[in-house]
PDB file of N, CA and C in Angstrom:
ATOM      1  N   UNK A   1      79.955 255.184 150.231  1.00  0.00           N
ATOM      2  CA  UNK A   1      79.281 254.180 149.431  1.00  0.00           C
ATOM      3  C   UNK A   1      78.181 253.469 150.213  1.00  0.00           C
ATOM      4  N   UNK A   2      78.438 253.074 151.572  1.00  0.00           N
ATOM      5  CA  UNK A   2      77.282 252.926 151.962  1.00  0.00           C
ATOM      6  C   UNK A   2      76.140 253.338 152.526  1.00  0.00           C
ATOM      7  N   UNK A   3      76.382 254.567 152.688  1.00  0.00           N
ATOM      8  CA  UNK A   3      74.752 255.648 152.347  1.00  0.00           C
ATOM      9  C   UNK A   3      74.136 255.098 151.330  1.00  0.00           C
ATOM     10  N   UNK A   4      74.402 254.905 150.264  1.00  0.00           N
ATOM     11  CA  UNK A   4      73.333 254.493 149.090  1.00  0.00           C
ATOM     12  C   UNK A   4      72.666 253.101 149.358  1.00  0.00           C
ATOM     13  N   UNK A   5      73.187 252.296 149.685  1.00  0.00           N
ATOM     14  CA  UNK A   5      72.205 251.082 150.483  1.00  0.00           C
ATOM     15  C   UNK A   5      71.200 251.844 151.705  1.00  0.00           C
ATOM     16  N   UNK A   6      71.617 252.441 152.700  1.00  0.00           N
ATOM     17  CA  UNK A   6      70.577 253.238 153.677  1.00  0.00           C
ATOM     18  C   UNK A   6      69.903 253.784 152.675  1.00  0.00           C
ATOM     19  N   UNK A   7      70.412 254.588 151.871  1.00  0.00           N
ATOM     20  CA  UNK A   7      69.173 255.460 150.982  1.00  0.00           C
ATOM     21  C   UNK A   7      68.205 254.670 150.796  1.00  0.00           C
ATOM     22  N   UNK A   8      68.591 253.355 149.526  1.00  0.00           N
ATOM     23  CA  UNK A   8      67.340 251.918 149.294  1.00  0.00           C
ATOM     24  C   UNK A   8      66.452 251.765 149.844  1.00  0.00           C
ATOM     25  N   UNK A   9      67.045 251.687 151.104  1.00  0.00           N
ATOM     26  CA  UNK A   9      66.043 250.795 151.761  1.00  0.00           C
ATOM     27  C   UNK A   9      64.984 251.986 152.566  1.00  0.00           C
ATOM     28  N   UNK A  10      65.482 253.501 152.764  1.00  0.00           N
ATOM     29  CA  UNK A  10      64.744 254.084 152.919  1.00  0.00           C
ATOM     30  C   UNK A  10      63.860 254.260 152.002  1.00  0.00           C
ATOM     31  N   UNK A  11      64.054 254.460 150.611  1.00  0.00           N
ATOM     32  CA  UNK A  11      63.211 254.742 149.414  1.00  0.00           C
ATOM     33  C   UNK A  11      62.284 253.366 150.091  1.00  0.00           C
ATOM     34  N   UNK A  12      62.416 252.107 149.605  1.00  0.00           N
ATOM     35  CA  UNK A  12      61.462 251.028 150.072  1.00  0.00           C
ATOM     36  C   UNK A  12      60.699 251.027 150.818  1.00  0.00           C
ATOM     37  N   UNK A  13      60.870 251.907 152.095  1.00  0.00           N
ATOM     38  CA  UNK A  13      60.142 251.664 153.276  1.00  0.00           C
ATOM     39  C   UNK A  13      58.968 253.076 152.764  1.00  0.00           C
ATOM     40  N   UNK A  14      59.361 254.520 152.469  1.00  0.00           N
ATOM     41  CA  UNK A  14      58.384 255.458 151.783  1.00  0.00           C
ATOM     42  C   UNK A  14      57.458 254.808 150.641  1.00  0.00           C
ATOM     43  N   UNK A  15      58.314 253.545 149.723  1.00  0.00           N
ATOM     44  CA  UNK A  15      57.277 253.650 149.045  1.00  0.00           C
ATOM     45  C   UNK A  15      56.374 252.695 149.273  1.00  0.00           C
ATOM     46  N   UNK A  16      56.741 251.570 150.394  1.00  0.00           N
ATOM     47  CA  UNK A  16      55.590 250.900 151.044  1.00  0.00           C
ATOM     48  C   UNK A  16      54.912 251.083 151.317  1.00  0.00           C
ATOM     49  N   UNK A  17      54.938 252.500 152.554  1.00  0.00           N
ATOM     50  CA  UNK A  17      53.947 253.254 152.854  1.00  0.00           C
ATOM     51  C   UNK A  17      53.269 254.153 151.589  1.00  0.00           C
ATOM     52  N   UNK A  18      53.355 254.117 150.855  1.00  0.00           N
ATOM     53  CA  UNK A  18      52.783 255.324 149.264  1.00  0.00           C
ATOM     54  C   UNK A  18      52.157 254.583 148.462  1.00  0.00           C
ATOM     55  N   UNK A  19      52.449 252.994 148.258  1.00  0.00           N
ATOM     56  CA  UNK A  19      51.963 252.798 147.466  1.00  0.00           C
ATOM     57  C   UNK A  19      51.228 251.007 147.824  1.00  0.00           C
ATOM     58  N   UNK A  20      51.750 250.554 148.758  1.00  0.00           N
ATOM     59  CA  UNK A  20      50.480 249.366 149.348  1.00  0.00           C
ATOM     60  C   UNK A  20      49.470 249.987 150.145  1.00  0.00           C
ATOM     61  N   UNK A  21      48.355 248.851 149.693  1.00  0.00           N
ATOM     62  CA  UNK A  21      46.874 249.494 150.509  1.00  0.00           C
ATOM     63  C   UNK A  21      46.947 248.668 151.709  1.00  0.00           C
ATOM     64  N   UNK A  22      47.571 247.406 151.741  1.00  0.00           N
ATOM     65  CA  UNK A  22      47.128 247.144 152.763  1.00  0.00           C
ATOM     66  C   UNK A  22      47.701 247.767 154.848  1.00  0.00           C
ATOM     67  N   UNK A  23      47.080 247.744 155.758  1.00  0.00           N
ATOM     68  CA  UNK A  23      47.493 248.499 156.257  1.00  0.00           C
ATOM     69  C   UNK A  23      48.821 248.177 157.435  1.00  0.00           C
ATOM     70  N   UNK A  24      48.555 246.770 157.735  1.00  0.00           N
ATOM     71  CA  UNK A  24      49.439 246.099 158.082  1.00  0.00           C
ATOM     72  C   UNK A  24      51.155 246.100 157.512  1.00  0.00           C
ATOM     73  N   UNK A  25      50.826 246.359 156.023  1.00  0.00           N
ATOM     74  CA  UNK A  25      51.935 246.090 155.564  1.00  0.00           C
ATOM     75  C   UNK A  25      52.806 247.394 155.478  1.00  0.00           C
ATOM     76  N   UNK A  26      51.750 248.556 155.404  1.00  0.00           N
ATOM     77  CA  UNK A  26      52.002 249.980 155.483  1.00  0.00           C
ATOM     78  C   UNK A  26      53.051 250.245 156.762  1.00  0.00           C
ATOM     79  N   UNK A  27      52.164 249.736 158.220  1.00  0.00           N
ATOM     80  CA  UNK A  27      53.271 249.617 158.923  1.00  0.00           C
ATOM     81  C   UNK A  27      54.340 249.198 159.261  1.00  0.00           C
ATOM     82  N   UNK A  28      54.317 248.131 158.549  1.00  0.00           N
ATOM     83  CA  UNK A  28      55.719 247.176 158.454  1.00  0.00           C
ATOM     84  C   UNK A  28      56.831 248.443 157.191  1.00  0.00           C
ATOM     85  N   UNK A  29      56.210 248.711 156.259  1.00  0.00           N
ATOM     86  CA  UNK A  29      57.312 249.620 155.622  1.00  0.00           C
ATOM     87  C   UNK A  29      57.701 250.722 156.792  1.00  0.00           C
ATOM     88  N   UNK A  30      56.892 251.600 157.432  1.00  0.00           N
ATOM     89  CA  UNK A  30      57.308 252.894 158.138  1.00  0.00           C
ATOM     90  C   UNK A  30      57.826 252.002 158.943  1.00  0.00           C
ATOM     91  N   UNK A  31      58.529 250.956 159.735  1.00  0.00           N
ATOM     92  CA  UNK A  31      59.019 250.526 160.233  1.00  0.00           C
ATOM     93  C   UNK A  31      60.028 250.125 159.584  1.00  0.00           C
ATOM     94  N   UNK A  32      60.736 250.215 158.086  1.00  0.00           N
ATOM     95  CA  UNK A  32      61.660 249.864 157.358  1.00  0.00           C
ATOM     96  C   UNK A  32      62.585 251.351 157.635  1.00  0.00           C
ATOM     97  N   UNK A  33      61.465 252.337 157.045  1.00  0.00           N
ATOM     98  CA  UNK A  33      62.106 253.425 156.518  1.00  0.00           C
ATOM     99  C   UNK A  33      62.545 253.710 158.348  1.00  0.00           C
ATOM    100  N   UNK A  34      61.928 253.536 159.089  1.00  0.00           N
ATOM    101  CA  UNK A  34      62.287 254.294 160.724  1.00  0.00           C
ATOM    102  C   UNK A  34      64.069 253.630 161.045  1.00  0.00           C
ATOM    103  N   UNK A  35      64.107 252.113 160.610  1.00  0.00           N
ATOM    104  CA  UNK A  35      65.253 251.156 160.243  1.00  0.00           C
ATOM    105  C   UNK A  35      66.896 251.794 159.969  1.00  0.00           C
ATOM    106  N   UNK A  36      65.868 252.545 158.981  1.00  0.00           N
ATOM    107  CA  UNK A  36      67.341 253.283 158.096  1.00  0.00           C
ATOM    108  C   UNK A  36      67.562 254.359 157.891  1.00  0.00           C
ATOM    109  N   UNK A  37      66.700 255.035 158.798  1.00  0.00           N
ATOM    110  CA  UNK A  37      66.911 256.668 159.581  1.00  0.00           C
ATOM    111  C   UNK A  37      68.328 256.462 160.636  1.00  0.00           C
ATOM    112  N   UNK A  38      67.743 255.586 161.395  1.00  0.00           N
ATOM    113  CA  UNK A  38      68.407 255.388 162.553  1.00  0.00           C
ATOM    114  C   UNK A  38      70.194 255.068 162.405  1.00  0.00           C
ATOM    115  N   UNK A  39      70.094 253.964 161.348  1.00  0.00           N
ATOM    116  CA  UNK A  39      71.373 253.368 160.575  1.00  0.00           C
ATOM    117  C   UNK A  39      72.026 254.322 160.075  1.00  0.00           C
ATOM    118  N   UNK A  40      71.325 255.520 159.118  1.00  0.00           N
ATOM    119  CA  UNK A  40      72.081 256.382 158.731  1.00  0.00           C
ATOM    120  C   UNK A  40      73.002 257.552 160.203  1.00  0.00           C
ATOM    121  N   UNK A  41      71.948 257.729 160.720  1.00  0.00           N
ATOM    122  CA  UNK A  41      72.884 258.261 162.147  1.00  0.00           C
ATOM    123  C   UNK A  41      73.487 257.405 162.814  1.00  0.00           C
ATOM    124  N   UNK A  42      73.393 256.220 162.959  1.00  0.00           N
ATOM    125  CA  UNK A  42      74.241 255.684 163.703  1.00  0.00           C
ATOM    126  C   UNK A  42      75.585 255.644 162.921  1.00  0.00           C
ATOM    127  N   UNK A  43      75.228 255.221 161.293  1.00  0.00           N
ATOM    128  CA  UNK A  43      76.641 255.183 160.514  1.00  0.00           C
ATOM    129  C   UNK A  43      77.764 256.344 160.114  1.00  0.00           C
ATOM    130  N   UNK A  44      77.418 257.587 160.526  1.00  0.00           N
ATOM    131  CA  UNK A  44      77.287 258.919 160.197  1.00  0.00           C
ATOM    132  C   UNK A  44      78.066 259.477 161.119  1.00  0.00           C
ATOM    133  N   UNK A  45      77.903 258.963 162.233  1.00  0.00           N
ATOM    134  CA  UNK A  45      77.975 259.225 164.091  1.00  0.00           C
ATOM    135  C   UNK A  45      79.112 258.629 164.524  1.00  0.00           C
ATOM    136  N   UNK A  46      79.503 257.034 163.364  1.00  0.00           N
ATOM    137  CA  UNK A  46      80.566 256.798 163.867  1.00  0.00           C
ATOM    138  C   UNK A  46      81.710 257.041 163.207  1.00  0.00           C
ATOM    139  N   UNK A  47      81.610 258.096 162.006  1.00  0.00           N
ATOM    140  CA  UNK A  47      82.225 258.599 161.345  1.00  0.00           C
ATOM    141  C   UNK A  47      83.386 259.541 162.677  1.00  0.00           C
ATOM    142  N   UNK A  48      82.983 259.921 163.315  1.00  0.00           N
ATOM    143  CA  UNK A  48      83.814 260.850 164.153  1.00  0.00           C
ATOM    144  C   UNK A  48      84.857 260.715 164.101  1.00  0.00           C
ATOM    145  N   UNK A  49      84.721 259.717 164.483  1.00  0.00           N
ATOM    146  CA  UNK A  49      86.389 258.914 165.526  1.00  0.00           C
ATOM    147  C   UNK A  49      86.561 257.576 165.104  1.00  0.00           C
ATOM    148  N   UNK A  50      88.355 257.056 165.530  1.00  0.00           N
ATOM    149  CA  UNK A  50      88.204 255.744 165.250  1.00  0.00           C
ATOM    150  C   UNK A  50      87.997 254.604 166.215  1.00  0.00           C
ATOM    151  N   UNK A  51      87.904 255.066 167.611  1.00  0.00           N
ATOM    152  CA  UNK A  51      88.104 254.109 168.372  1.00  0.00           C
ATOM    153  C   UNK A  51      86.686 254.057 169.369  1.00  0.00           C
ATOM    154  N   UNK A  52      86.267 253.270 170.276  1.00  0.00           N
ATOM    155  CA  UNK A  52      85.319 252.783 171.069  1.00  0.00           C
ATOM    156  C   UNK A  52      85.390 254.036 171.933  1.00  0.00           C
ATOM    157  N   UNK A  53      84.261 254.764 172.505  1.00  0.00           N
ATOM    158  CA  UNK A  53      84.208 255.993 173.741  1.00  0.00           C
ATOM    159  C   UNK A  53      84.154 255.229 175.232  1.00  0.00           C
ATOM    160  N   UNK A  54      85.113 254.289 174.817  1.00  0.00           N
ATOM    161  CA  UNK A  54      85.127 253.657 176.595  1.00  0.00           C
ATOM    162  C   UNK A  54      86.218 254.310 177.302  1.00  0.00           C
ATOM    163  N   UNK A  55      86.561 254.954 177.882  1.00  0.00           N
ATOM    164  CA  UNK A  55      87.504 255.663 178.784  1.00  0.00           C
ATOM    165  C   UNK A  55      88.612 254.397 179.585  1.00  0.00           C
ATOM    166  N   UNK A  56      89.489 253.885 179.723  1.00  0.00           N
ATOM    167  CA  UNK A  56      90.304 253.197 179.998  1.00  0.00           C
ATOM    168  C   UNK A  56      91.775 253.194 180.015  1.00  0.00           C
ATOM    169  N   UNK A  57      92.698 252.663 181.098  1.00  0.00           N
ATOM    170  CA  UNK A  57      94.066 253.243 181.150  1.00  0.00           C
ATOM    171  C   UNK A  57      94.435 252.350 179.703  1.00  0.00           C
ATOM    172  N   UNK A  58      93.716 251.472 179.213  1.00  0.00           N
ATOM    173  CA  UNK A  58      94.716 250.593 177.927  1.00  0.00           C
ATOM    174  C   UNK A  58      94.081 251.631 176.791  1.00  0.00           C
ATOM    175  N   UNK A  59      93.357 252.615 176.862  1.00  0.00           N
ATOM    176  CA  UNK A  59      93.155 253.349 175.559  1.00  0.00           C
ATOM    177  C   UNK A  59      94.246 253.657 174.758  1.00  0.00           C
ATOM    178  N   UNK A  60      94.543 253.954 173.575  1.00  0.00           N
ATOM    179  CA  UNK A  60      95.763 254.260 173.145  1.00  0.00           C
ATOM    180  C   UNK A  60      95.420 256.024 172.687  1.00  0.00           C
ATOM    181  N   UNK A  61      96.766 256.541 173.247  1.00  0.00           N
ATOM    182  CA  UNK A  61      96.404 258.180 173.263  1.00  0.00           C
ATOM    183  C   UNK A  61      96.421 258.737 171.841  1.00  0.00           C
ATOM    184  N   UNK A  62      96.008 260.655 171.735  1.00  0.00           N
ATOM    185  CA  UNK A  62      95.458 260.859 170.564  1.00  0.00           C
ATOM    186  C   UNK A  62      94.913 260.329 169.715  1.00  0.00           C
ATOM    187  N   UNK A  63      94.198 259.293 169.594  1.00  0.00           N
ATOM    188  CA  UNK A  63      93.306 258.900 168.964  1.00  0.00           C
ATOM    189  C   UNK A  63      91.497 259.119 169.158  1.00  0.00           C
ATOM    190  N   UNK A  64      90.721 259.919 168.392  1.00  0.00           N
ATOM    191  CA  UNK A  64      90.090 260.717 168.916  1.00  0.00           C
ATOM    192  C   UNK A  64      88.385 259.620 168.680  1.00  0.00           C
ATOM    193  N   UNK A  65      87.857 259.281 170.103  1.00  0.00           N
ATOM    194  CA  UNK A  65      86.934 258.736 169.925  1.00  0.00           C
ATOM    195  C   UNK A  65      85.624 258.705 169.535  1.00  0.00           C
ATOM    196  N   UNK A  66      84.805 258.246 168.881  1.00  0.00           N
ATOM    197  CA  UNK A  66      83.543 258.018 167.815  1.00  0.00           C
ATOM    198  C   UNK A  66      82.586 259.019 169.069  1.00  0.00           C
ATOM    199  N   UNK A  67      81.759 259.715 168.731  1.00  0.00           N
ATOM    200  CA  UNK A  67      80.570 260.514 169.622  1.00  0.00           C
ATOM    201  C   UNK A  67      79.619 259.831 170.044  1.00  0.00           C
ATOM    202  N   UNK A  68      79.070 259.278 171.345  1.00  0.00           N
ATOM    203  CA  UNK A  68      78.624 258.406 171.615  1.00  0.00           C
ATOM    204  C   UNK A  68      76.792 259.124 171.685  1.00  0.00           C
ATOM    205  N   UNK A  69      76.861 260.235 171.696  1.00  0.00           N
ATOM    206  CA  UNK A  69      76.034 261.077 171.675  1.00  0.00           C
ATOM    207  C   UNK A  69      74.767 260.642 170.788  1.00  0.00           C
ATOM    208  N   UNK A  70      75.338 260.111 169.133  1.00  0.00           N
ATOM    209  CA  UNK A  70      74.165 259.926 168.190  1.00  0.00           C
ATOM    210  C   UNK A  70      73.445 258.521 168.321  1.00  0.00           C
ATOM    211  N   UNK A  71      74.381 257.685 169.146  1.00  0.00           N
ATOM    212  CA  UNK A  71      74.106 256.409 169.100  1.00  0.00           C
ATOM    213  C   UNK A  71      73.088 256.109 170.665  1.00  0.00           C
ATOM    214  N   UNK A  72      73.569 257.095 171.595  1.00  0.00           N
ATOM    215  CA  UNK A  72      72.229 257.124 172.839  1.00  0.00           C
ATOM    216  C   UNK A  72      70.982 257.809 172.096  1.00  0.00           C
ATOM    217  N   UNK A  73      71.363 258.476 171.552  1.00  0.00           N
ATOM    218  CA  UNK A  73      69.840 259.433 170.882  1.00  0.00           C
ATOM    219  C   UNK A  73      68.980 258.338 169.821  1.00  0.00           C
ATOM    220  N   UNK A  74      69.625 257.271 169.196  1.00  0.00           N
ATOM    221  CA  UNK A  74      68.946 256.291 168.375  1.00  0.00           C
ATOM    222  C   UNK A  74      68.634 255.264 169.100  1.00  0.00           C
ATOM    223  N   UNK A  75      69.015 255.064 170.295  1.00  0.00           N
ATOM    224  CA  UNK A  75      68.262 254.015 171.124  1.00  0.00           C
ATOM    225  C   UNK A  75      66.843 254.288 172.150  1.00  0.00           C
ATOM    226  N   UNK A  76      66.936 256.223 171.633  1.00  0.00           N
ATOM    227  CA  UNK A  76      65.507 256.710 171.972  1.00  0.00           C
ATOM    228  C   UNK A  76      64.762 256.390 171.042  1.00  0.00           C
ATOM    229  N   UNK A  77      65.517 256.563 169.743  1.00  0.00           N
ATOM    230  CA  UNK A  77      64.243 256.658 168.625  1.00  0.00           C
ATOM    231  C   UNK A  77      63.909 255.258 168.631  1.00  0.00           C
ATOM    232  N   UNK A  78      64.594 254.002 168.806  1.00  0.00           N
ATOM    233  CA  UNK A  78      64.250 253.103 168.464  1.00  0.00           C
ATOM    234  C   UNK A  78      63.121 252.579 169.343  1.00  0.00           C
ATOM    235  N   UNK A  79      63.194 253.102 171.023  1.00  0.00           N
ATOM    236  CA  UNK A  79      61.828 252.948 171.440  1.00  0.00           C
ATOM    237  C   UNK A  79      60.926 253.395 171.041  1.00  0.00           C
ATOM    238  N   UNK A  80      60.852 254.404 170.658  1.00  0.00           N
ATOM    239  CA  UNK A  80      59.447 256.064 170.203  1.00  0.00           C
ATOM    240  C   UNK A  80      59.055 255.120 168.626  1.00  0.00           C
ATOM    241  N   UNK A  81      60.336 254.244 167.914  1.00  0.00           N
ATOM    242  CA  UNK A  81      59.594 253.296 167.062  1.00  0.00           C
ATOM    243  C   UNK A  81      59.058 252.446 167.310  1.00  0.00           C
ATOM    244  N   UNK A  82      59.275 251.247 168.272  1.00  0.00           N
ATOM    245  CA  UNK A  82      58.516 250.370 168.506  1.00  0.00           C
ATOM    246  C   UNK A  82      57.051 250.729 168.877  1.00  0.00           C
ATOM    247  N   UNK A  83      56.832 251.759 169.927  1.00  0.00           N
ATOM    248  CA  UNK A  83      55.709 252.221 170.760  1.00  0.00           C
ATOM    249  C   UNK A  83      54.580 252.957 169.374  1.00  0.00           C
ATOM    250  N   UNK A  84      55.342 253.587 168.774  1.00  0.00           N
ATOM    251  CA  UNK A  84      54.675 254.183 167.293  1.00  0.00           C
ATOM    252  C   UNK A  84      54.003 252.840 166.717  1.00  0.00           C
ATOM    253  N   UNK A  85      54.890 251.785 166.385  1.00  0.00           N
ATOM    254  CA  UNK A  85      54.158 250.267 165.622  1.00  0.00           C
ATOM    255  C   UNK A  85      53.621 250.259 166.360  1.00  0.00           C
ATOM    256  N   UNK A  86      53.087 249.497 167.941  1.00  0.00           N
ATOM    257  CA  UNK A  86      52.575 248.822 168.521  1.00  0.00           C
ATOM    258  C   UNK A  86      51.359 249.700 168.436  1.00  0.00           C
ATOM    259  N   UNK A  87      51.562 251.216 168.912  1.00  0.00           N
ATOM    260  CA  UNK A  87      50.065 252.076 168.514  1.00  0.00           C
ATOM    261  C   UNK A  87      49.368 251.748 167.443  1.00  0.00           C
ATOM    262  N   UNK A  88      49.855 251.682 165.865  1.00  0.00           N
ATOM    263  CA  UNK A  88      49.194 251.761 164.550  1.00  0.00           C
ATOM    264  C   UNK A  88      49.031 250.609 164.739  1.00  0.00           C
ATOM    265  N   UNK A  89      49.381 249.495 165.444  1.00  0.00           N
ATOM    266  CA  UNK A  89      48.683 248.138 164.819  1.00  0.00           C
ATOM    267  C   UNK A  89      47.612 247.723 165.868  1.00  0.00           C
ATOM    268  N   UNK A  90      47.466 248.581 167.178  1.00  0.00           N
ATOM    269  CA  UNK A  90      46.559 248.638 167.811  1.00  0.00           C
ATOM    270  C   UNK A  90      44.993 249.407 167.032  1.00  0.00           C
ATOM    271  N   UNK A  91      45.507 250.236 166.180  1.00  0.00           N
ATOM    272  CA  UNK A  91      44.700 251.397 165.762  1.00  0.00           C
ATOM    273  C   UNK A  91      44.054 250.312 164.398  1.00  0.00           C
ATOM    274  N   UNK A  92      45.004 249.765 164.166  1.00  0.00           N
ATOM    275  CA  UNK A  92      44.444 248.692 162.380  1.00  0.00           C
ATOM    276  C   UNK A  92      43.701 247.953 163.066  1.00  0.00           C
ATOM    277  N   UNK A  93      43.815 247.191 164.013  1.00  0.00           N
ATOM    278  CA  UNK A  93      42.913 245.904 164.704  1.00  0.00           C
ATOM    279  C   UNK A  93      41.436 246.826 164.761  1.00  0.00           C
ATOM    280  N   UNK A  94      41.367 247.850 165.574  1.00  0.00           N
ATOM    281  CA  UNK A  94      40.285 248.313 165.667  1.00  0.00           C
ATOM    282  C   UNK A  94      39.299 248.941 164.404  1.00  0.00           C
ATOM    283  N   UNK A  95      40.159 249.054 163.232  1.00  0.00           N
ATOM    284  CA  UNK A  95      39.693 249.473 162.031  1.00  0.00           C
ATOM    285  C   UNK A  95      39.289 248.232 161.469  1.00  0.00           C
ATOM    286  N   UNK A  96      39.955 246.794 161.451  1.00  0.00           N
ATOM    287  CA  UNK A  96      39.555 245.941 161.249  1.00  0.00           C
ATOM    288  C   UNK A  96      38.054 245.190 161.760  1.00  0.00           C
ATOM    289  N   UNK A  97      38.061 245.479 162.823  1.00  0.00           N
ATOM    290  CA  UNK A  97      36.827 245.269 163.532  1.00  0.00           C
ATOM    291  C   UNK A  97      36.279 245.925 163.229  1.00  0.00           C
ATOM    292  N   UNK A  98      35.718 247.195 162.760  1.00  0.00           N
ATOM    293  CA  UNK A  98      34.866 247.672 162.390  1.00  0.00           C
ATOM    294  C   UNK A  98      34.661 248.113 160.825  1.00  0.00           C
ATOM    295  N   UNK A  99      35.585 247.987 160.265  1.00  0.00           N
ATOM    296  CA  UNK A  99      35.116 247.774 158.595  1.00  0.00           C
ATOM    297  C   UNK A  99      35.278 246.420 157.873  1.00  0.00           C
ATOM    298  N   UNK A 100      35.979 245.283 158.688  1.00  0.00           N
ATOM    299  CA  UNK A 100      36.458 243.964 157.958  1.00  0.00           C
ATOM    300  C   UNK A 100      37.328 243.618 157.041  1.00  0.00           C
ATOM    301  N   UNK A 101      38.092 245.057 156.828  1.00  0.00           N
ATOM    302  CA  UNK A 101      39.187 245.045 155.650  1.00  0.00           C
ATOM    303  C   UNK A 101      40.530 245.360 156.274  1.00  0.00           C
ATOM    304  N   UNK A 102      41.181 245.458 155.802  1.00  0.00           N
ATOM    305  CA  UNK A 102      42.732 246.012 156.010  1.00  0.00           C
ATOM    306  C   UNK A 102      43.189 246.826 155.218  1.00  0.00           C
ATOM    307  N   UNK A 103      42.634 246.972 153.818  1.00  0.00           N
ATOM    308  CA  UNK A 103      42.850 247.490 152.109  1.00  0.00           C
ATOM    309  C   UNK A 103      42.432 249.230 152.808  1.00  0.00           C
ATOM    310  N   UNK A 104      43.294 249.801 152.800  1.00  0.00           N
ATOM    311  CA  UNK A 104      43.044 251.721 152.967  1.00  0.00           C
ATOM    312  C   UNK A 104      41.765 252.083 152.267  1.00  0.00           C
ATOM    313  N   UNK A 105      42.239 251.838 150.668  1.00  0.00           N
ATOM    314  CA  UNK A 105      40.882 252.347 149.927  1.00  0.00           C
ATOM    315  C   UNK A 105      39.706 251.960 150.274  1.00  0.00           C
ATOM    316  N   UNK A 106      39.299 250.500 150.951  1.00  0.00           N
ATOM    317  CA  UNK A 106      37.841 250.256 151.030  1.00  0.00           C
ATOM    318  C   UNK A 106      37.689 251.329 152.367  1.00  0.00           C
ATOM    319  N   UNK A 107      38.533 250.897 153.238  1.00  0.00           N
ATOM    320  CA  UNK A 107      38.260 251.543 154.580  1.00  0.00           C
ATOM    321  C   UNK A 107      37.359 253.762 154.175  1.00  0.00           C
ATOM    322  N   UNK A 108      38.216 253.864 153.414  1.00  0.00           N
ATOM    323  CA  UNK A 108      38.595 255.382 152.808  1.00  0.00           C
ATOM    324  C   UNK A 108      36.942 255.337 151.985  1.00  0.00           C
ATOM    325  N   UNK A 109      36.774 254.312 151.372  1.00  0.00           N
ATOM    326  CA  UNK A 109      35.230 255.023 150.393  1.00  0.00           C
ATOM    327  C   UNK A 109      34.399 254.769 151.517  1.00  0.00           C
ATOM    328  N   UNK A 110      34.464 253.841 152.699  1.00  0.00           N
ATOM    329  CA  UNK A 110      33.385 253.486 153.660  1.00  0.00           C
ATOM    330  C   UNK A 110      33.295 254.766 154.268  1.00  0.00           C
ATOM    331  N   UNK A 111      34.605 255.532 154.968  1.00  0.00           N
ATOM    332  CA  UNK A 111      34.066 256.517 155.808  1.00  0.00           C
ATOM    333  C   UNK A 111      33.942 257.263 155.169  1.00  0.00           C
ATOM    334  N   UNK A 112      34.270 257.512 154.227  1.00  0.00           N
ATOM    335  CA  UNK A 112      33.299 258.867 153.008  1.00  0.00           C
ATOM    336  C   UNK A 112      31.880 258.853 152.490  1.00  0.00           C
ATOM    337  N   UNK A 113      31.602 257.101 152.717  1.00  0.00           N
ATOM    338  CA  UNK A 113      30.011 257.123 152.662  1.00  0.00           C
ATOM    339  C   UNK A 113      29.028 257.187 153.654  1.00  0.00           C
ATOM    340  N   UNK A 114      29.625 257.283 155.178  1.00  0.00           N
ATOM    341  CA  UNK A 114      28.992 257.753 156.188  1.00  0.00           C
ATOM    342  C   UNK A 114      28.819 258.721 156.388  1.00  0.00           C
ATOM    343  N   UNK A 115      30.023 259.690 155.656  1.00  0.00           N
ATOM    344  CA  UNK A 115      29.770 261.324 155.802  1.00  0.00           C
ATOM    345  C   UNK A 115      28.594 261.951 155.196  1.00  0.00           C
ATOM    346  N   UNK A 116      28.279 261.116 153.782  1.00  0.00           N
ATOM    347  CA  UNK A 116      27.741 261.766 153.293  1.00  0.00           C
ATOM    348  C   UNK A 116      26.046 261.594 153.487  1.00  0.00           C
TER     349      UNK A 116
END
């Protein structure tokens, strides 16, 4: 049941990015949907097992522990996300400075009217 909340909020974050122009805000959604990529593997991951992967004489035996595996691999992605935002909003500032908008479409008919 709670996959379908991760689903939500992934749908939200795709359609932020699909369907606002502005560009700021674009990144703030792919930063939703990146949110609840991660959540879904992490929630998914701890499906394994029931107990903590800390190794300890108070562990209680046969009880088979959660894979700690998906949850180091999402604390990669979660850097490779931040560094991804901090790029695109480096990349909008500079689009800003040079067209004065933030809105995709104006940006989009401007450099189509330089091409031509």
């Amino acid at each position: 049941m709670s996959w379908y909340l991760i689903a939500a909020i992934f749908v939200v974050g795709i359609w932020g990015v699909i369907a606002i122009p502005n560009l700021i805000k674009k990144v703030i959604a792919l930063s939703i949907a990146n949110s609840a990529i991660i959540v879904f593997f992490v929630y998914f991951g701890s499906l394994s097992g029931r107990t903590a992967p800390i190794l300890s004489p108070d562990a209680p035996a046969g009880v088979p522990p959660v894979d700690p595996l998906p949850q180091a691999l999402m604390l990669t992605a979660i850097v490779v996300g931040v560094c991804i935002t901090a790029l695109a909003l480096a990349l909008i500032y500079r689009l800003y400075k040079r067209y004065g908008t933030l809105d995709a479409r104006t940006i989009e008919r401007a450099v189509w009217e330089l091409d031509e």
